[in-house]
N, C-alpha and C. Protein backbone atom coordinates (compact mmCIF):
# COMPACT_ATOMS: atom_id res chain seq x y z
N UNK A 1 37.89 -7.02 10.49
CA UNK A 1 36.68 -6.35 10.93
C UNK A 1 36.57 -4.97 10.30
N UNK A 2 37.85 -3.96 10.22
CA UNK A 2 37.88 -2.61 9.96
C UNK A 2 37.44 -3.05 7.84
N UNK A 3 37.99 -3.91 7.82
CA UNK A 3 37.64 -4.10 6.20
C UNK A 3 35.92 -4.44 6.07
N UNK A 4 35.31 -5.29 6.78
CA UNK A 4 34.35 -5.36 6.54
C UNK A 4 33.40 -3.94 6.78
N UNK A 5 33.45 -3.27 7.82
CA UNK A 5 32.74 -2.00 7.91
C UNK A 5 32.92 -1.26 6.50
N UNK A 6 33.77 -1.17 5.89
CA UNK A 6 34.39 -0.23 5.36
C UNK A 6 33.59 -0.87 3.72
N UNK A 7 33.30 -1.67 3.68
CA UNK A 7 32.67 -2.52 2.50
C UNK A 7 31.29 -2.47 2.60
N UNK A 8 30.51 -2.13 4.02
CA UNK A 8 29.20 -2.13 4.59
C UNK A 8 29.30 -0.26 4.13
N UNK A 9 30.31 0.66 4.40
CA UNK A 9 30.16 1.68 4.16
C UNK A 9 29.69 2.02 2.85
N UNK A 10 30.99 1.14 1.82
CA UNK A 10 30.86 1.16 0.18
C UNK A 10 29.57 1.07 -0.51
N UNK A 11 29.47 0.04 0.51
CA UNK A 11 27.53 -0.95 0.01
C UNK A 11 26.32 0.43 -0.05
N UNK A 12 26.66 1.08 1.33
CA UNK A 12 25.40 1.91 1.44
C UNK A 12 25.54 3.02 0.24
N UNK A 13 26.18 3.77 0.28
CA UNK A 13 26.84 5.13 -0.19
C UNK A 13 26.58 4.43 -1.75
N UNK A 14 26.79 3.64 -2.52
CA UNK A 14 26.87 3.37 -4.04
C UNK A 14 25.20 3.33 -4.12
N UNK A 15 24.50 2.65 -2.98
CA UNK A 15 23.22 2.12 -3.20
C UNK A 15 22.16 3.20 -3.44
N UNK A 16 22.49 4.51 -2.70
CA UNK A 16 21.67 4.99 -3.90
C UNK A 16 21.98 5.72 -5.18
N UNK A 17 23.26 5.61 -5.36
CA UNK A 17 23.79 6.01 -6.65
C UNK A 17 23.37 5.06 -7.80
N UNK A 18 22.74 4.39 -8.12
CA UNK A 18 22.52 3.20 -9.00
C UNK A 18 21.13 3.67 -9.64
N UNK A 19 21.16 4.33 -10.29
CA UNK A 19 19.10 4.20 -10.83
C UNK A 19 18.51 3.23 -11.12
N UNK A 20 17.46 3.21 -10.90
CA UNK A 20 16.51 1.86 -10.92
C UNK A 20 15.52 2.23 -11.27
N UNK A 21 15.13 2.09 -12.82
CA UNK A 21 14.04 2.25 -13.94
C UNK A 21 13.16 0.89 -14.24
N UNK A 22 13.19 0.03 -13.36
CA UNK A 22 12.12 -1.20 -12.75
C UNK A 22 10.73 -0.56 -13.53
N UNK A 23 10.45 0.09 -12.89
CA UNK A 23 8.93 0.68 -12.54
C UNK A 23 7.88 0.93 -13.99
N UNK A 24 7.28 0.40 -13.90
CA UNK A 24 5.96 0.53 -14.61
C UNK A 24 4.54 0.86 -14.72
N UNK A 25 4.24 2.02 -15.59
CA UNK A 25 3.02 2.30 -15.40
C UNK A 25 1.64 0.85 -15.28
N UNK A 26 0.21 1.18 -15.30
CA UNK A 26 -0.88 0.90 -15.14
C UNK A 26 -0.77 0.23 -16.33
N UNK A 27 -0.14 0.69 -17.25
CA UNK A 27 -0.84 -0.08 -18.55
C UNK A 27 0.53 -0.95 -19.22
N UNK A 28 1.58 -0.97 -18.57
CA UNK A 28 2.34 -2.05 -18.52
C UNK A 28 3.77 -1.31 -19.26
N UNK A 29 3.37 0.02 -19.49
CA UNK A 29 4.29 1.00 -20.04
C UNK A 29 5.27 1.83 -19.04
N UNK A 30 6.71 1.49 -19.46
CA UNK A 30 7.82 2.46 -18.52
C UNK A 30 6.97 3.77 -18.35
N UNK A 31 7.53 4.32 -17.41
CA UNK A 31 7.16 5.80 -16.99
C UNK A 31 7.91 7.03 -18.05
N UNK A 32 7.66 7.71 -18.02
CA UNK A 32 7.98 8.83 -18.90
C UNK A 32 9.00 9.62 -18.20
N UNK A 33 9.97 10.03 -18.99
CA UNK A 33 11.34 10.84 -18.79
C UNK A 33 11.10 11.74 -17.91
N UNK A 34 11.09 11.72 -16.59
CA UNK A 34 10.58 13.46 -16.08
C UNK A 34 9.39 13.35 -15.14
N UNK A 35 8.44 12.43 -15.29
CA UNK A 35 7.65 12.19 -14.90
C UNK A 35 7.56 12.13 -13.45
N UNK A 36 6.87 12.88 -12.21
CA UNK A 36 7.04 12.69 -10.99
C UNK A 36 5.94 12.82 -10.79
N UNK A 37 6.00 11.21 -9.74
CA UNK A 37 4.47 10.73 -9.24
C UNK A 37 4.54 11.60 -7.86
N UNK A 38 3.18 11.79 -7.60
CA UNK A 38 2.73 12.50 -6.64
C UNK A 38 2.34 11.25 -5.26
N UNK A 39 2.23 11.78 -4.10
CA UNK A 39 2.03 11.11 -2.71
C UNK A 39 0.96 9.77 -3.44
N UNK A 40 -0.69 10.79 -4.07
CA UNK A 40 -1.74 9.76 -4.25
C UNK A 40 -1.70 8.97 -5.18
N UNK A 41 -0.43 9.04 -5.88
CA UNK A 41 -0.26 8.33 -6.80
C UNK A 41 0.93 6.95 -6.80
N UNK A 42 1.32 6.98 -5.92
CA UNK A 42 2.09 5.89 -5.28
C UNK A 42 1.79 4.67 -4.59
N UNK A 43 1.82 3.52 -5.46
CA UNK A 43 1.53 1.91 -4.90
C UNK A 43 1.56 1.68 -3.83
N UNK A 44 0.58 1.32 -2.98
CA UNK A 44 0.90 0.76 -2.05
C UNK A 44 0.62 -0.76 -1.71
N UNK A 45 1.22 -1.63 -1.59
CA UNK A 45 0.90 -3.04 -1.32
C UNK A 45 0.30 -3.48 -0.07
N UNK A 46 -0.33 -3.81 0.59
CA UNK A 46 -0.70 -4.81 1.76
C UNK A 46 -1.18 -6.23 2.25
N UNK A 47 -0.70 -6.88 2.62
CA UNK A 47 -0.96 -8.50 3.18
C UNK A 47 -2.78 -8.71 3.27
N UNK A 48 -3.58 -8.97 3.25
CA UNK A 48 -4.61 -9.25 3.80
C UNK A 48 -4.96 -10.62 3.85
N UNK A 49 -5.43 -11.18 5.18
CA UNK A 49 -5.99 -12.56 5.41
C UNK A 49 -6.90 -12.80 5.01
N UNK A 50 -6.76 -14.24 4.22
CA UNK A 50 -7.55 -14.94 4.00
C UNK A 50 -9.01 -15.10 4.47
N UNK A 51 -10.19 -14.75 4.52
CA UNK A 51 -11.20 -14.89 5.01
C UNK A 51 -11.28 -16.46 5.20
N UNK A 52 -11.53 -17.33 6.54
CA UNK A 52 -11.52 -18.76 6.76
C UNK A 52 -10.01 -19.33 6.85
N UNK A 53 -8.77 -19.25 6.72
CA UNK A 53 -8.03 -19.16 6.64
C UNK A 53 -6.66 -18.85 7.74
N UNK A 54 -6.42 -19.70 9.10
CA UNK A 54 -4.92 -18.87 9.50
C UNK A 54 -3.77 -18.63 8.52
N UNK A 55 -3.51 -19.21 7.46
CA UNK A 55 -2.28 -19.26 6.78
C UNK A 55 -2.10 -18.19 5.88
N UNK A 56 -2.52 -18.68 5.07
CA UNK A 56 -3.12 -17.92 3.59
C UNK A 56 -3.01 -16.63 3.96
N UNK A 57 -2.55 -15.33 2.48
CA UNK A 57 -2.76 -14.09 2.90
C UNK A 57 -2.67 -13.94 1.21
N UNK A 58 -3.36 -12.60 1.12
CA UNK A 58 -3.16 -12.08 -0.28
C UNK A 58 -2.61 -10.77 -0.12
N UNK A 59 -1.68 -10.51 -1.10
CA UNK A 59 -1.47 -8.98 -1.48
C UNK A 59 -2.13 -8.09 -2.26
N UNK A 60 -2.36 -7.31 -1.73
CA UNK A 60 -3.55 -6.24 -2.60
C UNK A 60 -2.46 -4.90 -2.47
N UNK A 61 -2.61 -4.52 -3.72
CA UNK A 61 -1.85 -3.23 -4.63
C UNK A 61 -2.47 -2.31 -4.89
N UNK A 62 -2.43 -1.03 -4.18
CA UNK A 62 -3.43 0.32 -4.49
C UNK A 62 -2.88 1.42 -4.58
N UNK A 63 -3.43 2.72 -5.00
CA UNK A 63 -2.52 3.83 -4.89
C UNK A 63 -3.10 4.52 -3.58
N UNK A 64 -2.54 5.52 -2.74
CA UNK A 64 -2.88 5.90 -2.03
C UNK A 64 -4.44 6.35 -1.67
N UNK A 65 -5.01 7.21 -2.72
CA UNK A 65 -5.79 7.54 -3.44
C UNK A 65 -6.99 6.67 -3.18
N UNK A 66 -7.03 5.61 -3.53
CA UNK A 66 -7.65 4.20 -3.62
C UNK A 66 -7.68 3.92 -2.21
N UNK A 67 -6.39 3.89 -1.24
CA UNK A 67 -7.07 2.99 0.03
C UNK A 67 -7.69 4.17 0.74
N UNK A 68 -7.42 4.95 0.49
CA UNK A 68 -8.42 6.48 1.38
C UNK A 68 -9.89 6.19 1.21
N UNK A 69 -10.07 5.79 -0.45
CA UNK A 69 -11.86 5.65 -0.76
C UNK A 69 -11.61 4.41 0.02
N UNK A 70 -11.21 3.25 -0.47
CA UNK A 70 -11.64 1.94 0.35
C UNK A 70 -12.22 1.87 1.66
N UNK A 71 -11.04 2.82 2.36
CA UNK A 71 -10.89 2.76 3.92
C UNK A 71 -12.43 3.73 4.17
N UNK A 72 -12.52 4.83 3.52
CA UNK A 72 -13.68 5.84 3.74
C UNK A 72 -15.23 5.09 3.67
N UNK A 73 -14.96 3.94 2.49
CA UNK A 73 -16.13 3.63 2.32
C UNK A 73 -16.75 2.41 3.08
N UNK A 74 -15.69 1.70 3.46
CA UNK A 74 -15.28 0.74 4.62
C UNK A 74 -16.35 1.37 5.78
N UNK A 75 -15.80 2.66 6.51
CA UNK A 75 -15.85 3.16 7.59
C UNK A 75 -17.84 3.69 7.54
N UNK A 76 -18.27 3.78 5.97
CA UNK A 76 -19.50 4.41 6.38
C UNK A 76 -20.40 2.74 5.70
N UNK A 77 -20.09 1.63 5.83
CA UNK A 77 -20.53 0.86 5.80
C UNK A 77 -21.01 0.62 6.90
N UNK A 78 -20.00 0.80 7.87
CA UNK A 78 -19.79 0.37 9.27
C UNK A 78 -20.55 0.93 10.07
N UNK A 79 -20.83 2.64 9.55
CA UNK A 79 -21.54 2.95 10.49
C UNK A 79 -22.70 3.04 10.01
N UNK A 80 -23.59 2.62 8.68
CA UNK A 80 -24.67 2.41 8.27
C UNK A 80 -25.17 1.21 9.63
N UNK A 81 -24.32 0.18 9.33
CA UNK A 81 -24.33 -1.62 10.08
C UNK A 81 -25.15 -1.06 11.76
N UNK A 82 -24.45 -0.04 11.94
CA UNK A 82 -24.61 0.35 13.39
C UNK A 82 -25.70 0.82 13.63
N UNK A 83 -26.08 1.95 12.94
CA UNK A 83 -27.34 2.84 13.07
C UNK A 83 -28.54 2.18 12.96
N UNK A 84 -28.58 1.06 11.74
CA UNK A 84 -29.51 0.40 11.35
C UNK A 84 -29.95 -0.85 12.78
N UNK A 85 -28.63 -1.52 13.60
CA UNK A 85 -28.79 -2.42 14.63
C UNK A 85 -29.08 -1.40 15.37
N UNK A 86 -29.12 -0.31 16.02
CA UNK A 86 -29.61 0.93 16.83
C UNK A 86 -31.49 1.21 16.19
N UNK A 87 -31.36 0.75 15.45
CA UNK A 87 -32.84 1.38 14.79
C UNK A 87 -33.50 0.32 15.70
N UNK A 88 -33.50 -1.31 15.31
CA UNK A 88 -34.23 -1.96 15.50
C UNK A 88 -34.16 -2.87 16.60
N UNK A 89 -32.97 -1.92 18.25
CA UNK A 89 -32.94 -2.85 19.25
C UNK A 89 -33.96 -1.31 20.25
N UNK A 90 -34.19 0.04 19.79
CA UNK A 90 -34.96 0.72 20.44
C UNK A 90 -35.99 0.36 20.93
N UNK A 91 -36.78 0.92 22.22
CA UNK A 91 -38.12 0.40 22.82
C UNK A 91 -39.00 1.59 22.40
N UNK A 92 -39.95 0.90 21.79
CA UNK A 92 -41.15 1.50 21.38
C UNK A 92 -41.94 2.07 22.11
């Protein structure tokens, strides 16, 4: 048991000693020597369901940046949808 902890210790402590140069720009090009991405500039992935669909899900890949407009523009769709059903349930 004391050996296995002690191998769970090894595991963590090396793991982030290892660099990991994976990563690829937009245009399919490694990142540049030095290069540090900023908060809005960082991928973010999310699940989204299938429209019609329980199973099914897709992943959609954005930078921060991106789901802020999405989400922003999302939100004044929404409240266009509203104002406009408010326009035309008023009594004349």
């Amino acid at each position: 048991m004391r050996g296995f902890v002690m191998m769970i210790m090894v595991v963590a402590l090396t793991a982030g000693a290892i660099p990991v140069s994976h990563a690829q720009s937009s245009d399919g090009q490694p990142p540049a020597a030095g290069k540090i991405t900023t908060e809005a500039e960082k991928q973010i992935c999310k699940k989204e369901k299938e429209v019609g669909s329980r199973l099914t899900s897709k992943k959609t890949c954005r930078t921060k940046a991106e789901w802020d407009e999405f989400y922003r523009l999302q939100r004044a769709e929404t409240e266009q949808m509203q104002r406009n059903d408010m326009a035309t349930k008023t009594p004349k």
